[in-house]
Protein backbone atom coordinates (compact mmCIF):
# COMPACT_ATOMS: atom_id res chain seq x y z
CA UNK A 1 -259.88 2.37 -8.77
CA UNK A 2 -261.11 1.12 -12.06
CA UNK A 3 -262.39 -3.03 -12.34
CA UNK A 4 -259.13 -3.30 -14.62
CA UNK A 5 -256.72 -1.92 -11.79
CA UNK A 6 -258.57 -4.36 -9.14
CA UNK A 7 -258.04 -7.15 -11.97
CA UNK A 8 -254.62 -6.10 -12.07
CA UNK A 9 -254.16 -6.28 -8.34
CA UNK A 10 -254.85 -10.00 -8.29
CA UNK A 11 -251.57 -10.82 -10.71
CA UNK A 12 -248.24 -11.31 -9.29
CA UNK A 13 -245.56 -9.70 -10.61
CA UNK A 14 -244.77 -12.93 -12.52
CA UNK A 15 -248.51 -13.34 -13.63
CA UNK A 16 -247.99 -9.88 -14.88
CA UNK A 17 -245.01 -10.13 -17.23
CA UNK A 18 -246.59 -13.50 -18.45
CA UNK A 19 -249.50 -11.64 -19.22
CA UNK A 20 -247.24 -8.74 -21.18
CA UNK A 21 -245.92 -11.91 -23.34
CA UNK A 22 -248.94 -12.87 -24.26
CA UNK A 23 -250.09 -9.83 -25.60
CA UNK A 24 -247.08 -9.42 -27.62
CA UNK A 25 -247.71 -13.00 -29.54
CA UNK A 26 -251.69 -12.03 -29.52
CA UNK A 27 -251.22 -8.50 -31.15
CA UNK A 28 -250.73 -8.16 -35.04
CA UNK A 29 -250.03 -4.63 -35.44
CA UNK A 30 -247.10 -2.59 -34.12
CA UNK A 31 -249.29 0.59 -33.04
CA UNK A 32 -251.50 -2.11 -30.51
CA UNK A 33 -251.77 0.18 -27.33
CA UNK A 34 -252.85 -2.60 -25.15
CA UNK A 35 -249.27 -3.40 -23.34
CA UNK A 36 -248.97 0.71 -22.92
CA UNK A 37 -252.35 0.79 -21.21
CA UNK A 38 -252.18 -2.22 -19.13
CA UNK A 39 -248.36 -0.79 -18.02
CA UNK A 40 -250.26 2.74 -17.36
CA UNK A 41 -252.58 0.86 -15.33
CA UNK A 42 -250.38 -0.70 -13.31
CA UNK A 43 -248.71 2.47 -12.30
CA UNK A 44 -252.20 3.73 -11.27
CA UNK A 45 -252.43 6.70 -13.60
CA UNK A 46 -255.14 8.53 -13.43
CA UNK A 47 -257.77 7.74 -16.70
CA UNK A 48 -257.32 11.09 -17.58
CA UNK A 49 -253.55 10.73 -17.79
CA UNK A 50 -253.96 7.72 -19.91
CA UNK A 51 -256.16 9.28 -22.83
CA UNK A 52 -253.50 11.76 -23.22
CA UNK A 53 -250.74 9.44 -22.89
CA UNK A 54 -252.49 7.25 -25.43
CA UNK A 55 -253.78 9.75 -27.93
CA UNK A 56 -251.80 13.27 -26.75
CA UNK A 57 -255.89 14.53 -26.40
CA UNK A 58 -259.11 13.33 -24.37
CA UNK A 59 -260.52 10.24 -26.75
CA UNK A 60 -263.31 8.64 -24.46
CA UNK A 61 -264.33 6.37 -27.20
CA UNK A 62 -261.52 4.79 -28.18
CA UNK A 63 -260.23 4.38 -24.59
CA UNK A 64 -263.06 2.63 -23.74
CA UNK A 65 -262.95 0.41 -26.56
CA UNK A 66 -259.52 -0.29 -25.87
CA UNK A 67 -259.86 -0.93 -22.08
CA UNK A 68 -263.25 -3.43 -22.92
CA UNK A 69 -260.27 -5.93 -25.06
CA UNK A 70 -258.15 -5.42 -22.32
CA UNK A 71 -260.76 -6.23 -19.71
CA UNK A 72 -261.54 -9.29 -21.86
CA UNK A 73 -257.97 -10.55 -22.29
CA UNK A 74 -257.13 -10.46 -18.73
CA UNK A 75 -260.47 -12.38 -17.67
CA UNK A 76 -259.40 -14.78 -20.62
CA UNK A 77 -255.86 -14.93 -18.94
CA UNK A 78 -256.81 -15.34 -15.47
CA UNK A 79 -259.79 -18.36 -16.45
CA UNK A 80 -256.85 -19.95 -17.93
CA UNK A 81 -254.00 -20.17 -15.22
CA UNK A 82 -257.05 -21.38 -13.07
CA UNK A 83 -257.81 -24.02 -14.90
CA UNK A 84 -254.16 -25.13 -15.02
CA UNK A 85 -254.03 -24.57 -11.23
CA UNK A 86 -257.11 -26.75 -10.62
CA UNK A 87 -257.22 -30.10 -8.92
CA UNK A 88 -255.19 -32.00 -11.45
CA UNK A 89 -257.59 -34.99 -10.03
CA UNK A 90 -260.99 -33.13 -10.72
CA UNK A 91 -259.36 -31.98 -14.38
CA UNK A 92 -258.23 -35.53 -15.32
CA UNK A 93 -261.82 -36.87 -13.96
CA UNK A 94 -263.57 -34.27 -16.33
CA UNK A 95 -261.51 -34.97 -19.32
CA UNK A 96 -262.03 -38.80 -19.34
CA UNK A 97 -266.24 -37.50 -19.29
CA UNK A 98 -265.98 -35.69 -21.59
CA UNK A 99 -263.75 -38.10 -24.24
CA UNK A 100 -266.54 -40.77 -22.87
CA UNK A 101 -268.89 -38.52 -24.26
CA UNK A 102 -267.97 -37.94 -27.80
CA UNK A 103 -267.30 -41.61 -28.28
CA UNK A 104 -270.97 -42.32 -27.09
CA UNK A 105 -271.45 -39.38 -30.23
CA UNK A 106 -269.71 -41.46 -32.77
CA UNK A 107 -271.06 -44.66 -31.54
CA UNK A 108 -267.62 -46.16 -30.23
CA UNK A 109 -269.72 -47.33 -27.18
CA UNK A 110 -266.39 -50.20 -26.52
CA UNK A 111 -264.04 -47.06 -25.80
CA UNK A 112 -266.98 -44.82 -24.20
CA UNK A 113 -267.74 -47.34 -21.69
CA UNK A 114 -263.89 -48.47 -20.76
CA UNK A 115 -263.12 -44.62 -20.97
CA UNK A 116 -266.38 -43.82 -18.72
CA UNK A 117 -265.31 -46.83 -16.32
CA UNK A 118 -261.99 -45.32 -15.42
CA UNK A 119 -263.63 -41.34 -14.95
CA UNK A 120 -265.84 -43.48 -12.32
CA UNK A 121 -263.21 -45.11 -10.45
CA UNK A 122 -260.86 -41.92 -10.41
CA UNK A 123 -264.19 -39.61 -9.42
CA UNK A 124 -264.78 -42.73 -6.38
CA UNK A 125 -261.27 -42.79 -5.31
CA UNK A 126 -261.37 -38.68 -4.82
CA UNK A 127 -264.96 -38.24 -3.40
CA UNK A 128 -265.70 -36.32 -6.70
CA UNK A 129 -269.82 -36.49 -6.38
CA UNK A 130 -270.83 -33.41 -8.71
CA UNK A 131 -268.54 -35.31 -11.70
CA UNK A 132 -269.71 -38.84 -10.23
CA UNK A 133 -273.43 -37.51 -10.96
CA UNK A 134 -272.63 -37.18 -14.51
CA UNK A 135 -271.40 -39.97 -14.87
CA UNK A 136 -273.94 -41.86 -13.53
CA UNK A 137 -276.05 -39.69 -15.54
CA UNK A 138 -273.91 -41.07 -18.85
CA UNK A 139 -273.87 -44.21 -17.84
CA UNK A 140 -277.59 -44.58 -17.45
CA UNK A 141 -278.37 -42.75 -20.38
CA UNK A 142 -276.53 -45.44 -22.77
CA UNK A 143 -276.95 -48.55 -20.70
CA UNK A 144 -279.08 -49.83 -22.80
CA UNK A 145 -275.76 -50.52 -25.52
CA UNK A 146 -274.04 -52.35 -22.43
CA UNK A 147 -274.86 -55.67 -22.48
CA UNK A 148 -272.56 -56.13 -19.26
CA UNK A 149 -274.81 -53.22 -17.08
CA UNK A 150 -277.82 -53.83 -14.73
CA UNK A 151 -279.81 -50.71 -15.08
CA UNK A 152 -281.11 -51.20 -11.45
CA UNK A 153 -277.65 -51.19 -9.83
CA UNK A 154 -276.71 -48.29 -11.87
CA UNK A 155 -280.04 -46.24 -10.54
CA UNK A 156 -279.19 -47.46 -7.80
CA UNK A 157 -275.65 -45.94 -7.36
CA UNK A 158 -277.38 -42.79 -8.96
CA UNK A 159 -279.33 -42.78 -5.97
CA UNK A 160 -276.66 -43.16 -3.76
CA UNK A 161 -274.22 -40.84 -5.11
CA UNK A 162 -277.59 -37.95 -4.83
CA UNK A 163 -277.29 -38.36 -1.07
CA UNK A 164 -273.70 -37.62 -1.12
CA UNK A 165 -273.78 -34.75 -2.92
CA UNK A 166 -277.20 -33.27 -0.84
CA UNK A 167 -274.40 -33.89 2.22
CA UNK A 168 -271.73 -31.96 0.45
CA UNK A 169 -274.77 -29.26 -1.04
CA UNK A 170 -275.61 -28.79 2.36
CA UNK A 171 -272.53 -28.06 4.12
CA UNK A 172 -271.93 -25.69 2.00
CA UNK A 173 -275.16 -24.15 2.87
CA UNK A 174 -273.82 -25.01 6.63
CA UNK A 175 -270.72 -23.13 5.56
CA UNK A 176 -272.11 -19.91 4.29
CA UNK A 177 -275.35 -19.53 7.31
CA UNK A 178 -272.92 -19.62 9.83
CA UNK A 179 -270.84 -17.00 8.08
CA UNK A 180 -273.35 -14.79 7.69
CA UNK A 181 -274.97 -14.99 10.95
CA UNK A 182 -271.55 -14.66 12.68
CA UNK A 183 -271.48 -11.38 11.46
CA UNK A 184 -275.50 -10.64 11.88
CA UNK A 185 -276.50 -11.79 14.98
CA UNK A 186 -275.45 -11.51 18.63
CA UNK A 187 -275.87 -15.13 19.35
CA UNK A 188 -272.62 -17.35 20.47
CA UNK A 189 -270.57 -19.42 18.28
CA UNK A 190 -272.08 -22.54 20.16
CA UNK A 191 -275.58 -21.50 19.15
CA UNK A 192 -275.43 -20.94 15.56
CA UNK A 193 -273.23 -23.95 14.88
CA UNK A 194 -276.41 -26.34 16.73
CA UNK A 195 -279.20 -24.56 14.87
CA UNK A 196 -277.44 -25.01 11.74
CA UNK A 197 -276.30 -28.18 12.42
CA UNK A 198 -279.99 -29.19 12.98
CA UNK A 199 -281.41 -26.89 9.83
CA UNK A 200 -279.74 -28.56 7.34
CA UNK A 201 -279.10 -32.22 8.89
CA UNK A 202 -275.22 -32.43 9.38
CA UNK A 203 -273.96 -34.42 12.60
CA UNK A 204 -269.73 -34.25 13.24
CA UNK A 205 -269.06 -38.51 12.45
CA UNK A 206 -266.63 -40.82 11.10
CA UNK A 207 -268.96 -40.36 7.92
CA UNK A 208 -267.53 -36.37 7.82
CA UNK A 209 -265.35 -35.73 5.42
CA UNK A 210 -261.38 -33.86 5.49
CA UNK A 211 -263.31 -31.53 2.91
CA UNK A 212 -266.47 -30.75 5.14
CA UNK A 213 -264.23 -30.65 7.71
CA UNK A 214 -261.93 -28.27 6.63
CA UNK A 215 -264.79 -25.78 5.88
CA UNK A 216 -266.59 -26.57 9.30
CA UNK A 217 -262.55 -25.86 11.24
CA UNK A 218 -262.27 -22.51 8.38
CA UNK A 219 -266.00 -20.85 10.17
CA UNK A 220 -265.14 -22.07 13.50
CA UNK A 221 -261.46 -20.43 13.34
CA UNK A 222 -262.21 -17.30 11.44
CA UNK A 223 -264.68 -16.68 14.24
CA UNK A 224 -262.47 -17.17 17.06
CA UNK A 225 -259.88 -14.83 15.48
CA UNK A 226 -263.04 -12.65 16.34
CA UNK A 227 -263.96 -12.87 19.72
CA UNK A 228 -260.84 -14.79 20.49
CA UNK A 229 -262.52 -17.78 21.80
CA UNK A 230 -260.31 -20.02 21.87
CA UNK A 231 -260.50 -22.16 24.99
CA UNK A 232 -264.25 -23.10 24.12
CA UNK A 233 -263.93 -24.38 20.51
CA UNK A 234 -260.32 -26.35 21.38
CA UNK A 235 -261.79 -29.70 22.66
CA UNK A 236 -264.72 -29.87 19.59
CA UNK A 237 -262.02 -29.17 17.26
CA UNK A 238 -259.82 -31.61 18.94
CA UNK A 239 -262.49 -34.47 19.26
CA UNK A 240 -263.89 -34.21 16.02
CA UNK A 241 -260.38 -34.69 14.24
CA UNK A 242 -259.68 -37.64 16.00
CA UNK A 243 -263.24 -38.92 15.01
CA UNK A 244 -262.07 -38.00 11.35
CA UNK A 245 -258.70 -39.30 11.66
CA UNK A 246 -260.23 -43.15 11.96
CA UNK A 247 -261.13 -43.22 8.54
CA UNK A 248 -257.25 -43.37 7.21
CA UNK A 249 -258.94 -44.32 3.94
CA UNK A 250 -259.26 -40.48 3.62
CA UNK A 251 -255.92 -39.20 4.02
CA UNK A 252 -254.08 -40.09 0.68
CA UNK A 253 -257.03 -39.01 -1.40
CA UNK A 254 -257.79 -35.57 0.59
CA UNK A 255 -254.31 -34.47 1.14
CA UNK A 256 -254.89 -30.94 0.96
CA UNK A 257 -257.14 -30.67 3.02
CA UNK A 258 -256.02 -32.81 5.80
CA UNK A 259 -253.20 -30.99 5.64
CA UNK A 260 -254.92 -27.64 6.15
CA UNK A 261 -256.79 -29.73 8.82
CA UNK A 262 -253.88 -30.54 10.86
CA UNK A 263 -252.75 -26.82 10.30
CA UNK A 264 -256.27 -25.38 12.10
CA UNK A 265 -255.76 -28.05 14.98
CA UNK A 266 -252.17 -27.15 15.64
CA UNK A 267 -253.02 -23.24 15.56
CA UNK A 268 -256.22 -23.97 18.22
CA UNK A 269 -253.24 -25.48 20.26
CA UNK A 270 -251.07 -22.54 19.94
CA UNK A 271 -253.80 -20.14 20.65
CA UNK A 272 -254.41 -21.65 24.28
CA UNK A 273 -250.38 -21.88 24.77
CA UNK A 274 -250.54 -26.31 24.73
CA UNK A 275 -246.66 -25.68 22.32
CA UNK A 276 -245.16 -28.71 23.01
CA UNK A 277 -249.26 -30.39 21.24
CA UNK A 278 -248.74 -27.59 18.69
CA UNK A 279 -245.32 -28.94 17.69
CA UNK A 280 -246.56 -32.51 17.79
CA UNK A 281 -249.63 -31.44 14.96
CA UNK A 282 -246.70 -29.24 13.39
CA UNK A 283 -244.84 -32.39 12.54
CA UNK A 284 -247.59 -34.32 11.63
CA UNK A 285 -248.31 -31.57 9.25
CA UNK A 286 -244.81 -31.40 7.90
CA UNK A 287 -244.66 -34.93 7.50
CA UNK A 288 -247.59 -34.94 5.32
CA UNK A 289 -246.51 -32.17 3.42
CA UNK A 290 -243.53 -34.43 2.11
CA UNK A 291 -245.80 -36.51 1.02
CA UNK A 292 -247.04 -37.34 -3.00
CA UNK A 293 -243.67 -36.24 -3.60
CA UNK A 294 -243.98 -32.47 -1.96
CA UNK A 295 -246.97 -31.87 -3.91
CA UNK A 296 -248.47 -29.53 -1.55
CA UNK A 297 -245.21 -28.63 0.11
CA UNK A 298 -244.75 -25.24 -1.26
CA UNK A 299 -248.28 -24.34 -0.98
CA UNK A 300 -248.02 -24.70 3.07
CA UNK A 301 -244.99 -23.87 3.82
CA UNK A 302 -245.57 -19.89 4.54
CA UNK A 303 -248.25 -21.21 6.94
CA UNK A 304 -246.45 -23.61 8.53
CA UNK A 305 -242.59 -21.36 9.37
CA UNK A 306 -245.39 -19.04 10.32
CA UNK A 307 -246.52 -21.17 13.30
CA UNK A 308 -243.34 -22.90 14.41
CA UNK A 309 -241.90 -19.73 14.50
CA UNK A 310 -244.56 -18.09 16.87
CA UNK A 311 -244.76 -21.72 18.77
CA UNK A 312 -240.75 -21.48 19.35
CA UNK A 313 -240.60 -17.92 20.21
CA UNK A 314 -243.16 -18.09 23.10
CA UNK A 315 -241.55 -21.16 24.39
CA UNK A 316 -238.17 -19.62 24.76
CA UNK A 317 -236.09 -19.92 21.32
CA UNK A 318 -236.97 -16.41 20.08
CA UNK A 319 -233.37 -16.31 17.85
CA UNK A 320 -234.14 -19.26 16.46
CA UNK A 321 -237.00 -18.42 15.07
CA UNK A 322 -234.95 -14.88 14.31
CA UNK A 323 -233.07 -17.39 11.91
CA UNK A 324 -235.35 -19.21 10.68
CA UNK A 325 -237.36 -15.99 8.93
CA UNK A 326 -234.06 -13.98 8.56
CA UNK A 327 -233.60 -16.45 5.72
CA UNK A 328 -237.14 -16.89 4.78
CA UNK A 329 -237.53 -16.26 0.90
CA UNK A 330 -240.05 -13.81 0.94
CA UNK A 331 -240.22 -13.13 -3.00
CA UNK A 332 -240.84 -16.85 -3.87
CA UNK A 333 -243.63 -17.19 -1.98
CA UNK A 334 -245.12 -13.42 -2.57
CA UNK A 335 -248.46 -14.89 -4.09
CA UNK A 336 -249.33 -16.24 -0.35
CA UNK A 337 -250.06 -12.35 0.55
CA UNK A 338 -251.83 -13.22 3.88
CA UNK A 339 -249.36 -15.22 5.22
CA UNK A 340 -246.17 -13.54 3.88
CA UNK A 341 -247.63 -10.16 5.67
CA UNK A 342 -248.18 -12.50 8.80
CA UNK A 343 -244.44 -13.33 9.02
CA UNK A 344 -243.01 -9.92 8.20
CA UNK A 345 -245.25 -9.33 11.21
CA UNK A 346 -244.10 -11.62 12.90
CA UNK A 347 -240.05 -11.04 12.77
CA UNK A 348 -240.92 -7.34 13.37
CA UNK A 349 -242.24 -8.54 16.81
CA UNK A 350 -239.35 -11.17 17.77
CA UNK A 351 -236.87 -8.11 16.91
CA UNK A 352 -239.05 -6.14 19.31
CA UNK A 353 -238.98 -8.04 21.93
CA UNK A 354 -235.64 -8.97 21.98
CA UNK A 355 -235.06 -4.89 21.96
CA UNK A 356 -233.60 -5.11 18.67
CA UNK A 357 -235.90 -1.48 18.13
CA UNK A 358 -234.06 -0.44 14.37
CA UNK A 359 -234.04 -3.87 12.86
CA UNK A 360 -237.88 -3.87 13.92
CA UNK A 361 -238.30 -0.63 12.29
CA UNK A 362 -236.19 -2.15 9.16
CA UNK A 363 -237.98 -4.89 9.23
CA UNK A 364 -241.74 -3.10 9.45
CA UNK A 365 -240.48 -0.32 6.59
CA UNK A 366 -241.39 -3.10 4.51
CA UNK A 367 -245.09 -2.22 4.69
CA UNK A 368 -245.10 0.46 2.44
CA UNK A 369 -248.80 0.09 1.58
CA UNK A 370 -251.92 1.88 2.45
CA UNK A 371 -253.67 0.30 5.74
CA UNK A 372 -256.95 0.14 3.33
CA UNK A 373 -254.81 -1.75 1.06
CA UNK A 374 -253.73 -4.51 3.98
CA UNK A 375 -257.39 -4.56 5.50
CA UNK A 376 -258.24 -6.09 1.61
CA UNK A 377 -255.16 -8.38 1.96
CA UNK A 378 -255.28 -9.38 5.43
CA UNK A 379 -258.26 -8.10 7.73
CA UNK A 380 -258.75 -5.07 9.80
CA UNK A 381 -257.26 -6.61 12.94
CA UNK A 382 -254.08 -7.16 11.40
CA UNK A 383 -253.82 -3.81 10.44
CA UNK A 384 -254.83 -2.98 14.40
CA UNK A 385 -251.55 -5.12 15.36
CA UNK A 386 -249.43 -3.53 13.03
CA UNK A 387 -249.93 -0.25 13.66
CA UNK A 388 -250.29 -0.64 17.64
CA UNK A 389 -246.56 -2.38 17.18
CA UNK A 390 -245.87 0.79 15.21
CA UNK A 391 -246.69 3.06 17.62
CA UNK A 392 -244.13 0.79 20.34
CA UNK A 393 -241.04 0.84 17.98
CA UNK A 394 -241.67 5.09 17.91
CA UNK A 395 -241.87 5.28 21.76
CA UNK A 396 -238.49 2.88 22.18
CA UNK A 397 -237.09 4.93 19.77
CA UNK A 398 -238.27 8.36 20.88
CA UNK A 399 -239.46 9.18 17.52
CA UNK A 400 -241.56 11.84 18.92
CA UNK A 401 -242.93 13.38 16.44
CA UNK A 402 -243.73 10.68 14.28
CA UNK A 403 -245.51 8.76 17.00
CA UNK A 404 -247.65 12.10 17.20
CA UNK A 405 -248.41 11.81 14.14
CA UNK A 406 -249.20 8.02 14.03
CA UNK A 407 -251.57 8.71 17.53
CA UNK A 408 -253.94 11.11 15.87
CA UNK A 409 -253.75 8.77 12.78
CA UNK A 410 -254.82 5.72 14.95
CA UNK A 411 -257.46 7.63 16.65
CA UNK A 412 -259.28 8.92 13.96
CA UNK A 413 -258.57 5.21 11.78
CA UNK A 414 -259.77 3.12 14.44
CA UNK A 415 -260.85 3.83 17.53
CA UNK A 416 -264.47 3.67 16.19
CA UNK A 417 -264.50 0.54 14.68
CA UNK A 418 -263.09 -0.75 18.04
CA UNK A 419 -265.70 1.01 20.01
CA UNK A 420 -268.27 -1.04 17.48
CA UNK A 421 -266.90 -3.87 18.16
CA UNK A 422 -266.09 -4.13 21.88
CA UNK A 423 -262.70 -4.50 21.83
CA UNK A 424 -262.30 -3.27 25.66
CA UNK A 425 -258.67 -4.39 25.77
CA UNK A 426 -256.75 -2.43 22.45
CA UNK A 427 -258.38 0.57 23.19
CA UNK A 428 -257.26 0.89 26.98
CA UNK A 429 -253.83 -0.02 25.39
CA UNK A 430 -254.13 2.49 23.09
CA UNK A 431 -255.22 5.12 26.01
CA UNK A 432 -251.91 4.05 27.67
CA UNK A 433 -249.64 4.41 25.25
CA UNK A 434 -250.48 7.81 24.58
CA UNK A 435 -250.81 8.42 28.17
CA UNK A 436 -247.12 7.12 27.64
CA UNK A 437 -246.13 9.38 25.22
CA UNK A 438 -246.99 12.38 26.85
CA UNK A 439 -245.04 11.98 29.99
CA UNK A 440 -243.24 8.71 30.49
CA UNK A 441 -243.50 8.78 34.26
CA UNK A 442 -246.96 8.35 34.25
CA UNK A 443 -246.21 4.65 34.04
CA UNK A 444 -245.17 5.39 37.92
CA UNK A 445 -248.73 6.91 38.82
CA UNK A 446 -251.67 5.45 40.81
CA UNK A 447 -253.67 5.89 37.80
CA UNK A 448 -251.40 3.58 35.58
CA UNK A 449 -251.52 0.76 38.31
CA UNK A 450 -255.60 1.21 38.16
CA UNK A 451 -255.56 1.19 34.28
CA UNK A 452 -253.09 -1.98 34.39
CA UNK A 453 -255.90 -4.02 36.66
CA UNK A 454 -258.88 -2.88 34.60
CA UNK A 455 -256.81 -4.19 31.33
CA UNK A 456 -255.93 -7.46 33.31
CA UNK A 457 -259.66 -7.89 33.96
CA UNK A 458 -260.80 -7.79 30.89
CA UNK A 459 -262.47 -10.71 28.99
CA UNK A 460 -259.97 -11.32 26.16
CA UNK A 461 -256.59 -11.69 28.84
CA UNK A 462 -258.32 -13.88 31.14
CA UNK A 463 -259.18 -15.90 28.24
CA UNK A 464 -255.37 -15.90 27.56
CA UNK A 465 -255.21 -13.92 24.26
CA UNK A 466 -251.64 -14.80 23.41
CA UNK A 467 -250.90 -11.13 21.46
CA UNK A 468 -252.95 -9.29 24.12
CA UNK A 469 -250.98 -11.02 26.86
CA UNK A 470 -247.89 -9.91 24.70
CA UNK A 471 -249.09 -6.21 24.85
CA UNK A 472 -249.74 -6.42 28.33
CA UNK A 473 -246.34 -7.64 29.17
CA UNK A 474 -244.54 -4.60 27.70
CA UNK A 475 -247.03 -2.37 29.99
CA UNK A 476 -245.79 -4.22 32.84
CA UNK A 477 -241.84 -4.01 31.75
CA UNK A 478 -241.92 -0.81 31.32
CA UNK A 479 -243.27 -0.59 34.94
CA UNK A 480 -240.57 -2.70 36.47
CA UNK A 481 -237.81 -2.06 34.16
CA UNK A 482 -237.71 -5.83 33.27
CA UNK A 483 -236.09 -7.44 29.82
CA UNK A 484 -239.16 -7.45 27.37
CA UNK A 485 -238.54 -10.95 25.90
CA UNK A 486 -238.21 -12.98 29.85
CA UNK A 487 -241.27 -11.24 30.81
CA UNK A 488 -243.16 -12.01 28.08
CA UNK A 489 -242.26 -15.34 28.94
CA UNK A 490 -243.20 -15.28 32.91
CA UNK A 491 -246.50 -13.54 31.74
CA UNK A 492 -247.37 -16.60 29.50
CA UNK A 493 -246.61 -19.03 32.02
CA UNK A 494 -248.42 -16.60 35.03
CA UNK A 495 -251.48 -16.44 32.80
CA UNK A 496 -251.94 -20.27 33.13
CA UNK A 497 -253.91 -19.52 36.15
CA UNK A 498 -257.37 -17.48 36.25
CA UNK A 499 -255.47 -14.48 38.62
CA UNK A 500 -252.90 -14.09 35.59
C-alpha cells in the first residue's frame, strides 16, 4: 500500500468527492491527471497499472511528480477540514490572539488590550492553559502601554497559569508511560498507575480535571478490554467521578469530555452486569448530549445505541434492541468506523441468539473486508469475536465446508497470538468448536463435560467476562438442548456467584 492509498483510507466517501471538487476548481488545464490518479488509487490499482493507464507506457518520472502534488493536496485538504473540525472554543480563543497581536503591531494598543482581554476570559472559562500562556506572555510583553495593568499581578497569573499547564504537561506524560508500559511490562494495572502517579506528581482530587480525567478513564479502560479486569478498576473509576462531579463548575465548559466520561463509567457498569447503574449513567449521558443545543449529540450517539442496546439485550429485551439497530442509520454515521463495526457486531449476535441463524449471516455479510483491514479499524480482539461468531452461524447452519475452511483459517490467523497472550478461555472454545464440527455428539462425551469445567475455571469467566460468559452459554445449550437467548440469561444471573 502506497502513503497516498493509506491517506486515502482516512477520507470518507463524502471527504472523498469533496476532495474530487476541489481539484476540479484547483486545476487549470483540461489534460490535469490528478482526479484520474487519485480515482486509480482509490480502486487500489497496482502502480504499475497506473503508469500505463496514465501514459499507455512505464513513465516513473512523471508519475512520481504527479503523485508528490497529489500527496501535497490531500495533506493540504485534510489540515484544512481539521482545522474546521477543531474546538470552535480553542479556534475562537486563538483568533482573538492573534488579532490582539497585530494591533499591538500597528500600535492600536486600545483595541489590542480590549481584544486580548476577551481571548483571556474565553481561554479561563475553557481551561485553555497552552493559549492562556500566550497571552499572559502578550500581555506582559506590552504592559508597559497599559496604564490600567500591575505588572506584578500579571507575573503573577503567569506564574500561576505555568503550574497548570506542568499539571496538564504531565498527565499527558501520565497518559503515554502507562500506555507504554501496559504493553511492556508484566506488572498489574494497579502498579503502574501508583508509580506513575508518584513519578510525575498527579493525585485523583476535586482539583482533576473532565479532560485529565477522560485520558486517565481512556488507559484504565483500554487496559481492561485487555485482561478484562473489570471488577478491580469499577470502584476507582466510580469514586473518582463522583470526586470530579463536585466541581459542577466543570460540566458546561468540558462537555465533551464529561460526556465521554459518563460514557466510560456506564460501560465499567455494564462490564460487571450492575444494568439497571448502566442505564442510570446512560441517561445521564443522553441528557447531556441534548445539551448546547445537541452539539455533541451526533458525535455520541453510535456509542451510546451501542451500549443501551447490549445493556437491554442482557437484561431481557433482546427485540428491542433488534429494533432499535434494525433502524440504525448506518451510512450517516460511517465516519465513527469503530463503533459502527461494534454495532453491526452487535445485531449479528442478538440475531444469533435469538436463533435468527440467516439474518445473522445477512447481517455479518456486511464485513466484506480483510481481517488485517478491521485489526487497523478496530483491534485484534474484535476481529477474534467476529470470526469465533463466524464460525457459530456455519455450525447452526451446517455450512460444512465453509466452516472447514474458516477452522484452518482461524488456526493458522490466530491461535498464536492467543497463545502469546494467554488467552486460556478462546482457545479452549476454539478446541471445542472444532471438536464440534467434527462429530456433533461429542458434546455428549465425558471429555466435553471435562473441557466445559476447565473453561468454567478459568480466570476471565470467574471474573464474569460478559462475551466469554456469552460463549460459554451456547456450549452449555447445545449440551442441554436449551433456547440460546433464556440461557444466556440464567448464565448471567448464575455467574453472580463465584461457583458460576
Amino acid at each position: 500500500m502506497t502513503v497516498i492509498t493509506a491517506i486515502i483510507e482516512t477520507l470518507t466517501a463524502n471527504e472523498k468527492k469533496e476532495f474530487i471538487q476541489l481539484l476540479k476548481r484547483k486545476n487549470t488545464r483540461y489534460d490535469t491527471k490528478n482526479i484520474i490518479l487519485f480515482k486509480l488509487l482509490n480502486s487500489h490499482t497496482t502502480p504499475k497499472d497506473i503508469q500505463l493507464k496514465l501514459y499507455k507506457k512505464p513513465s516513473k518520472g512523471a508519475y512520481h511528480a504527479l503523485c508528490k502534488r497529489l500527496h501535497d493536496n490531500l495533506i493540504d485538504f485534510i489540515a484544512s477540514k481539521s482545522f474546521k473540525n477543531e474546538s470552535s472554543e480553542e479556534m475562537e480563543v486563538l483568533k482573538l490572539l492573534v488579532a490582539s497581536r497585530t494591533f499591538f503591531e500597528h500600535k492600536q494598543y486600545a483595541i489590542g488590550f480590549s481584544t486580548l482581554a476577551k481571548a483571556k476570559r474565553n481561554a479561563k472559562k475553557y481551561d485553555l492553559y497552552s493559549i492562556l500562556n500566550e497571552i499572559y506572555y502578550t500581555q506582559i510583553l506590552y504592559a508597559q502601554q497599559n496604564t490600567k495593568a500591575s505588572l506584578p499581578n500579571l507575573i503573577h497569573e503567569f506564574k500561576n497559569n505555568q503550574e497548570l499547564l506542568k499539571q496538564e504537561e504531565n498527565f499527558t506524560l501520565f497518559y503515554a508511560s502507562v500506555t507504554y508500559e501496559i504493553e511492556q511490562l508484566d506488572i498489574s494495572l494497579v502498579d503502574i498507575l501508583e508509580s506513575n502517579f508518584s513519578k510525575y506528581s498527579i493525585s485523583v482530587s476535586e482539583n482533576l480535571s473532565y479532560k485529565s480525567f477522560f485520558f486517565l478513564l481512556e488507559v484504565i479502560t483500554n487496559t481492561a478490554n485487555i485482561n478484562r479486569d473489570y471488577k478491580n478498576i469499577l470502584p476507582f473509576i466510580e469514586n473518582t467521578y463522583k470526586l470530579l462531579k463536585k466541581e459542577e463548575r466543570l460540566i458546561e465548559r468540558q462537555l465533551f469530555y464529561h460526556i465521554q466520561i459518563i460514557y466510560y463509567v456506564a460501560n465499567s457498569h455494564f462490564r460487571n452486569r450492575n444494568f439497571n447503574t448502566t442505564l442510570h449513567y446512560l441517561s445521564e449521558m443522553l441528557q447531556q448530549m441534548h445539551l448546547q443545543q445537541r452539539k455533541y449529540y451526533n458525535r455520541f450517539l453510535p456509542q451510546y445505541t451501542l451500549l443501551y442496546c447490549l445493556t437491554q439485550n442482557f437484561i431481557g429485551n433482546a427485540l428491542g434492541s433488534i429494533q432499535t439497530l434494525e433502524c440504525f442509520n448506518f451510512k450517516k454515521y460511517n465516519s465513527q468506523i469503530s463503533y459502527s463495526l461494534d454495532l453491526r457486531l452487535a445485531l449479528v449476535l442478538f440475531y444469533f441468539q435469538q436463533s435468527q441463524f440467516k439474518k445473522a449471516l445477512e447481517v455479518f455479510n456486511h464485513f466484506h473486508h480483510s481481517d488485517y483491514w478491521y485489526t487497523k479499524k478496530a483491534s485484534n480482539l474484535w476481529v477474534i469475536q467476529k470470526n469465533l461468531i463466524e464460525l457459530l452461524i456455519y455450525i447452526e447452519l451446517n455450512f460444512e465446508d465453509l466452516l472447514e475452511s474458516r477452522l484452518k483459517s482461524f488456526s493458522k490467523k490466530h491461535i498464536s497470538y492467543l497463545n502469546s497472550k494467554n488467552e486460556i478461555e478462546v482457545i479452549i472454545f476454539f478446541k471445542l468448536i472444532t471438536s464440534i464440527s467434527k462429530n456433533f455428539t461429542y458434546i455428549q462425551t465425558k471429555e466435553f463435560n471435562i473441557k466445559i469445567k476447565q473453561l468454567k475455571d478459568t480466570s476471565n469467566l470467574k471474573n464474569n467476562d460478559i462475551f466469554y460468559i456469552s460463549f460459554y452459554a451456547w456450549l452449555i445449550s447445545k449440551q442441554n438442548q436449551t433456547n440460546l437467548y433464556e440461557n444466556t440469561l440464567k448464565t448471567l444471573q448464575q455467574s453472580n456467584t463465584p461457583s458460576l
